[in-house]
N, C-alpha and C. Protein backbone atom coordinates (compact mmCIF):
# COMPACT_ATOMS: atom_id res chain seq x y z
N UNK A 1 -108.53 1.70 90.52
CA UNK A 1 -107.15 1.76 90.11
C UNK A 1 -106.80 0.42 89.46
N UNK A 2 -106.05 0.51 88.43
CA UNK A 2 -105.57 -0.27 87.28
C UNK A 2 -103.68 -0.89 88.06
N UNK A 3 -103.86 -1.96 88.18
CA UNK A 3 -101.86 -1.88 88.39
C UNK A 3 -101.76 -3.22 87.92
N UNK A 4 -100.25 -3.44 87.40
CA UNK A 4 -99.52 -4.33 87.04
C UNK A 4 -98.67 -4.53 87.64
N UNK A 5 -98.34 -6.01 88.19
CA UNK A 5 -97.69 -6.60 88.94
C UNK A 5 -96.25 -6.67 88.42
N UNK A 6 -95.42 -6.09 89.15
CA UNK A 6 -94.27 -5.65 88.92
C UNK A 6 -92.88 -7.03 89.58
N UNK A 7 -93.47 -7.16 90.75
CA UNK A 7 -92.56 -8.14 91.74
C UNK A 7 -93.44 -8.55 93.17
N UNK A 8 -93.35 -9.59 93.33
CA UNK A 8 -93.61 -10.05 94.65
C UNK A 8 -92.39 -10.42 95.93
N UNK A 9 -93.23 -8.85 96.60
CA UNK A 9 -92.17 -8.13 97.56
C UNK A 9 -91.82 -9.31 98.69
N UNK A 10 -93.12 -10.20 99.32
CA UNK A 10 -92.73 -10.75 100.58
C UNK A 10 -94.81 -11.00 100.73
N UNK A 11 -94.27 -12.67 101.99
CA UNK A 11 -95.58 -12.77 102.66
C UNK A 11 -95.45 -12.68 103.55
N UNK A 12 -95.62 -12.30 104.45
CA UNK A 12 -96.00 -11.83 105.96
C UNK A 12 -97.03 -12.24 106.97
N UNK A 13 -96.59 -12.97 108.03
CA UNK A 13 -97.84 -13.94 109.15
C UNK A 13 -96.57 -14.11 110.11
N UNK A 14 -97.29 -13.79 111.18
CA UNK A 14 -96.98 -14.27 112.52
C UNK A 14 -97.98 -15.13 113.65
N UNK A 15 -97.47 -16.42 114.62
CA UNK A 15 -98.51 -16.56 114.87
C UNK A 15 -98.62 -15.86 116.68
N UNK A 16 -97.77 -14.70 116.58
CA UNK A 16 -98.17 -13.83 117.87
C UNK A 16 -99.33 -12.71 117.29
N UNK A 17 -99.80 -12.86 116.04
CA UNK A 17 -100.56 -11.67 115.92
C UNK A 17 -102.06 -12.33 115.97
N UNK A 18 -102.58 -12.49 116.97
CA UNK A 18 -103.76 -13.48 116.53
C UNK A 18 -104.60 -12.64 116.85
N UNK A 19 -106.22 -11.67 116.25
CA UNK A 19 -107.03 -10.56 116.73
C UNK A 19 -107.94 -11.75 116.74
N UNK A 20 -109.18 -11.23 117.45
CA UNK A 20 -110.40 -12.18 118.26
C UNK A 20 -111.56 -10.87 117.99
N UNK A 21 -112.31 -11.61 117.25
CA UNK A 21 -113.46 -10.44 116.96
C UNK A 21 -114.42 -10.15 118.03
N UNK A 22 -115.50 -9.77 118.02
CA UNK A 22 -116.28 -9.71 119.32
C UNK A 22 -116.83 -11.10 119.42
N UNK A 23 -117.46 -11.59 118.36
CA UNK A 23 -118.35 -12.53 118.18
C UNK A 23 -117.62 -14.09 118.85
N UNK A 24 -116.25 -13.87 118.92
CA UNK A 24 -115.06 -14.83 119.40
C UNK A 24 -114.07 -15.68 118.11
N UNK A 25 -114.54 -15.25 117.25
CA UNK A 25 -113.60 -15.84 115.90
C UNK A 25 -112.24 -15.31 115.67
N UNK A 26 -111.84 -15.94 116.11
CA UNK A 26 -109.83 -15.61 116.02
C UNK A 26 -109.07 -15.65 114.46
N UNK A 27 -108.53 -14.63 114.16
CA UNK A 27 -107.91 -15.11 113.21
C UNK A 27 -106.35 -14.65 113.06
N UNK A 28 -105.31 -15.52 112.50
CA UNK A 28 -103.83 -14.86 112.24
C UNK A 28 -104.01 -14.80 110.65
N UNK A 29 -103.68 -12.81 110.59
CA UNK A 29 -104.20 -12.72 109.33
C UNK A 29 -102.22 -13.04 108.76
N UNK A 30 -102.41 -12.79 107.06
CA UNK A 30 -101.54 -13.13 106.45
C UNK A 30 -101.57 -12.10 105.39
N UNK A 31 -100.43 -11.42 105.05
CA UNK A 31 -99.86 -10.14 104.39
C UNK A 31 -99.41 -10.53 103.08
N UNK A 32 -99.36 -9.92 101.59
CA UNK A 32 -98.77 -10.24 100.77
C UNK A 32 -98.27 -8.79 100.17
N UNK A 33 -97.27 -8.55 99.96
CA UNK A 33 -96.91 -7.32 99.64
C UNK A 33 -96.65 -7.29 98.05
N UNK A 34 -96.74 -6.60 97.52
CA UNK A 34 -96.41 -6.28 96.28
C UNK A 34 -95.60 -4.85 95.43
N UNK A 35 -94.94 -5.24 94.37
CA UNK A 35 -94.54 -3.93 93.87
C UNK A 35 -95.13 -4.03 92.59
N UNK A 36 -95.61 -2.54 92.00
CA UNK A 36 -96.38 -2.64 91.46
C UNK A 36 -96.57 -1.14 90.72
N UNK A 37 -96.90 -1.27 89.31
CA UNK A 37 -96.72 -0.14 88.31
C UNK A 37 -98.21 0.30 88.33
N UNK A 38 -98.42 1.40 88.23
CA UNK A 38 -99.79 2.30 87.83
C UNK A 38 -100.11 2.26 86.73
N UNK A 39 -101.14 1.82 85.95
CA UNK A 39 -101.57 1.35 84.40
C UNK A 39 -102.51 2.70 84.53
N UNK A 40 -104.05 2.57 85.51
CA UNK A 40 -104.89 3.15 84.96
C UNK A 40 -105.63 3.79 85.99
N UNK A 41 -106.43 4.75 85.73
CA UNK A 41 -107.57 4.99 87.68
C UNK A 41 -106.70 5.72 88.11
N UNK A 42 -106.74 6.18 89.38
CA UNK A 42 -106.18 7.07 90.28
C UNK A 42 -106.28 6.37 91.84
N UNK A 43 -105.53 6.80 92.88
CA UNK A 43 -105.57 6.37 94.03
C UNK A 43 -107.04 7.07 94.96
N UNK A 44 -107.54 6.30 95.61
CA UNK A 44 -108.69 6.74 96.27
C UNK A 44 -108.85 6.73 97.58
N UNK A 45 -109.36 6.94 99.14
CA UNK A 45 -109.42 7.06 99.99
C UNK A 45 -110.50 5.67 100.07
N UNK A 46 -110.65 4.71 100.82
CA UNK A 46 -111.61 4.17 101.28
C UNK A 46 -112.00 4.45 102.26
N UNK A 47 -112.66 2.86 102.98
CA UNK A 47 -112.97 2.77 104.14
C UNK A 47 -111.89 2.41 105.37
N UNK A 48 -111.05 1.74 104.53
CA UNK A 48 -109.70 1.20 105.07
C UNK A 48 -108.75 1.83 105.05
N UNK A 49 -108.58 2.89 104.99
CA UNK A 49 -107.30 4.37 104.53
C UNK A 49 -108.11 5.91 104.96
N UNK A 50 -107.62 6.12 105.83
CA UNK A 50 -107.30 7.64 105.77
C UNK A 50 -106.44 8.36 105.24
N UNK A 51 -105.78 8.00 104.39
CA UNK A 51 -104.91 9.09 103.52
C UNK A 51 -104.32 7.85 102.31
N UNK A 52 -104.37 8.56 101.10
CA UNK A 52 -103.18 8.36 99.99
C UNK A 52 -102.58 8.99 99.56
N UNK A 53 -101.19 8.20 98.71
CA UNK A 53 -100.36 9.15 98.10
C UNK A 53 -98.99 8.36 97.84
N UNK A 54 -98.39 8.93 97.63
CA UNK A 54 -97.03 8.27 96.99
C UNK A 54 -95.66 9.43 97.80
N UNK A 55 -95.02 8.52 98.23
CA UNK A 55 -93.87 9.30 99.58
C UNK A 55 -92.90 8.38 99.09
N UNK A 56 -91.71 9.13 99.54
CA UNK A 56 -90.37 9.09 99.44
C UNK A 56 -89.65 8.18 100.80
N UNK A 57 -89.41 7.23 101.04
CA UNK A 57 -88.57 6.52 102.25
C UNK A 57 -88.15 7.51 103.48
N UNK A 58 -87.53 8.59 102.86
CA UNK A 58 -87.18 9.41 104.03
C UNK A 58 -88.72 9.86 104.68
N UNK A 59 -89.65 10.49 103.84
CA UNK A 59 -91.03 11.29 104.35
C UNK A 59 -91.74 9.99 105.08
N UNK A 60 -91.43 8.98 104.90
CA UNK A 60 -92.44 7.74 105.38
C UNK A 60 -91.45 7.60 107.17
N UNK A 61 -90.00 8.05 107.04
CA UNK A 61 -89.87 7.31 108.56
C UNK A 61 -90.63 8.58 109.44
N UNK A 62 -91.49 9.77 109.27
CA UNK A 62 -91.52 10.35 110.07
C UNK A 62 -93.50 9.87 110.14
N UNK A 63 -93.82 9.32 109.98
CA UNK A 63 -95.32 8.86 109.53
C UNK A 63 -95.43 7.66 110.79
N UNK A 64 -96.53 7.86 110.87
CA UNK A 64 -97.54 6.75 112.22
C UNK A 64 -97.91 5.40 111.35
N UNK A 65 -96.53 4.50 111.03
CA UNK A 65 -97.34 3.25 110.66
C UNK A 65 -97.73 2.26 111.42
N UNK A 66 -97.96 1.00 111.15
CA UNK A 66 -98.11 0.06 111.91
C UNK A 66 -97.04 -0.77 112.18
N UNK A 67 -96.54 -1.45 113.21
CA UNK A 67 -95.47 -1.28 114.14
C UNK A 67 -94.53 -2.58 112.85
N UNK A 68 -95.45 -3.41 112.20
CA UNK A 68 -95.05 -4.50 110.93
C UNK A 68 -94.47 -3.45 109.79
N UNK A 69 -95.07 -2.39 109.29
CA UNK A 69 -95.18 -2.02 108.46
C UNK A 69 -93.44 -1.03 107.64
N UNK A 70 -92.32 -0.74 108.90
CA UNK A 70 -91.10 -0.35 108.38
C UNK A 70 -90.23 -1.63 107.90
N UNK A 71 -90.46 -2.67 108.46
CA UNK A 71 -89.45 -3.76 107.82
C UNK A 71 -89.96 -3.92 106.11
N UNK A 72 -91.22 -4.14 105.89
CA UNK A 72 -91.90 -4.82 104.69
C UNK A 72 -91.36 -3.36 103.71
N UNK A 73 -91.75 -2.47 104.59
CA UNK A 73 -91.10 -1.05 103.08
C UNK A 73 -89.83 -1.39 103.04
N UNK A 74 -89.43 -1.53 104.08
CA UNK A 74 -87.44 -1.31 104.03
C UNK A 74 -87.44 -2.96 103.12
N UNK A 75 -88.20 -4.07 102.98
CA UNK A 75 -87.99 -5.17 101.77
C UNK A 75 -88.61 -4.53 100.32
N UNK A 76 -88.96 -3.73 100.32
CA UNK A 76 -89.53 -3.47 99.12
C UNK A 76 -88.70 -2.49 98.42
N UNK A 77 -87.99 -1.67 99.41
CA UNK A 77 -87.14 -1.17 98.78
C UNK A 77 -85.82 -1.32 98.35
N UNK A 78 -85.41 -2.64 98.66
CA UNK A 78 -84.92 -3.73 98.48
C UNK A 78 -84.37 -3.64 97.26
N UNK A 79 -85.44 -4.03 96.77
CA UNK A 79 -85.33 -4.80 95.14
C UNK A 79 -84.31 -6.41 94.99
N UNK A 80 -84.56 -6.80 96.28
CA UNK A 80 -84.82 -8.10 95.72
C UNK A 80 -85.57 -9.22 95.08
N UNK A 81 -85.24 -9.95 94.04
CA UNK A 81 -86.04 -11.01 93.37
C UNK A 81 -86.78 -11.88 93.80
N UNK A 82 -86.26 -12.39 94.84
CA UNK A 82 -86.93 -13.66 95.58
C UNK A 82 -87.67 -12.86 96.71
N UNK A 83 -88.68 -13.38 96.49
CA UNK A 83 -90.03 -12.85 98.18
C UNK A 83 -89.55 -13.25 99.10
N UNK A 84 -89.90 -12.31 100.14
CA UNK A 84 -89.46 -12.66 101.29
C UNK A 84 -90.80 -13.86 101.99
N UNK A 85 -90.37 -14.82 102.91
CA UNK A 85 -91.46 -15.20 103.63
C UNK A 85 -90.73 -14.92 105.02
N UNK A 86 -91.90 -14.30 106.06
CA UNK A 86 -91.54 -13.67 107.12
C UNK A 86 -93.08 -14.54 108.07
């Protein structure tokens, strides 16, 4: 997939989110969200996604996200200029 950077939605880090791999390497990861136009390609399923697609705000509050993941949509749908840092 082809996209053009439209706006930079917000960065995102907390340091209560800290995961610890098996091996013992800790890390607090860090989020960058983006909005963003479809140029070229199509959306694909990876390894990291069980599902794609393109949803409507209302169809998304009834969806299993991740517990971060309703504030950063509810900034993106925003449409504010300035990024958020969170």
């Amino acid at each position: 997939m082809v996209v053009e950077i439209k706006r930079h939605v917000g960065v995102y880090t907390s340091p209560h989110s800290i995961f610890e791999y098996p091996d013992g390497n800790r890390t607090q990861p860090i989020s960058m969200f983006f909005e963003v136009s479809l140029v070229g390609g199509e959306l694909i399923v990876t390894e990291e996604t069980t599902e794609v697609g393109y949803f409507t705000r209302e169809e998304m509050k009834s969806m299993d996200l991740m517990e971060d993941q309703p504030e950063r949509i509810g900034h993106a749908f925003e449409g504010v200029e300035a990024a958020y840092i969170r």
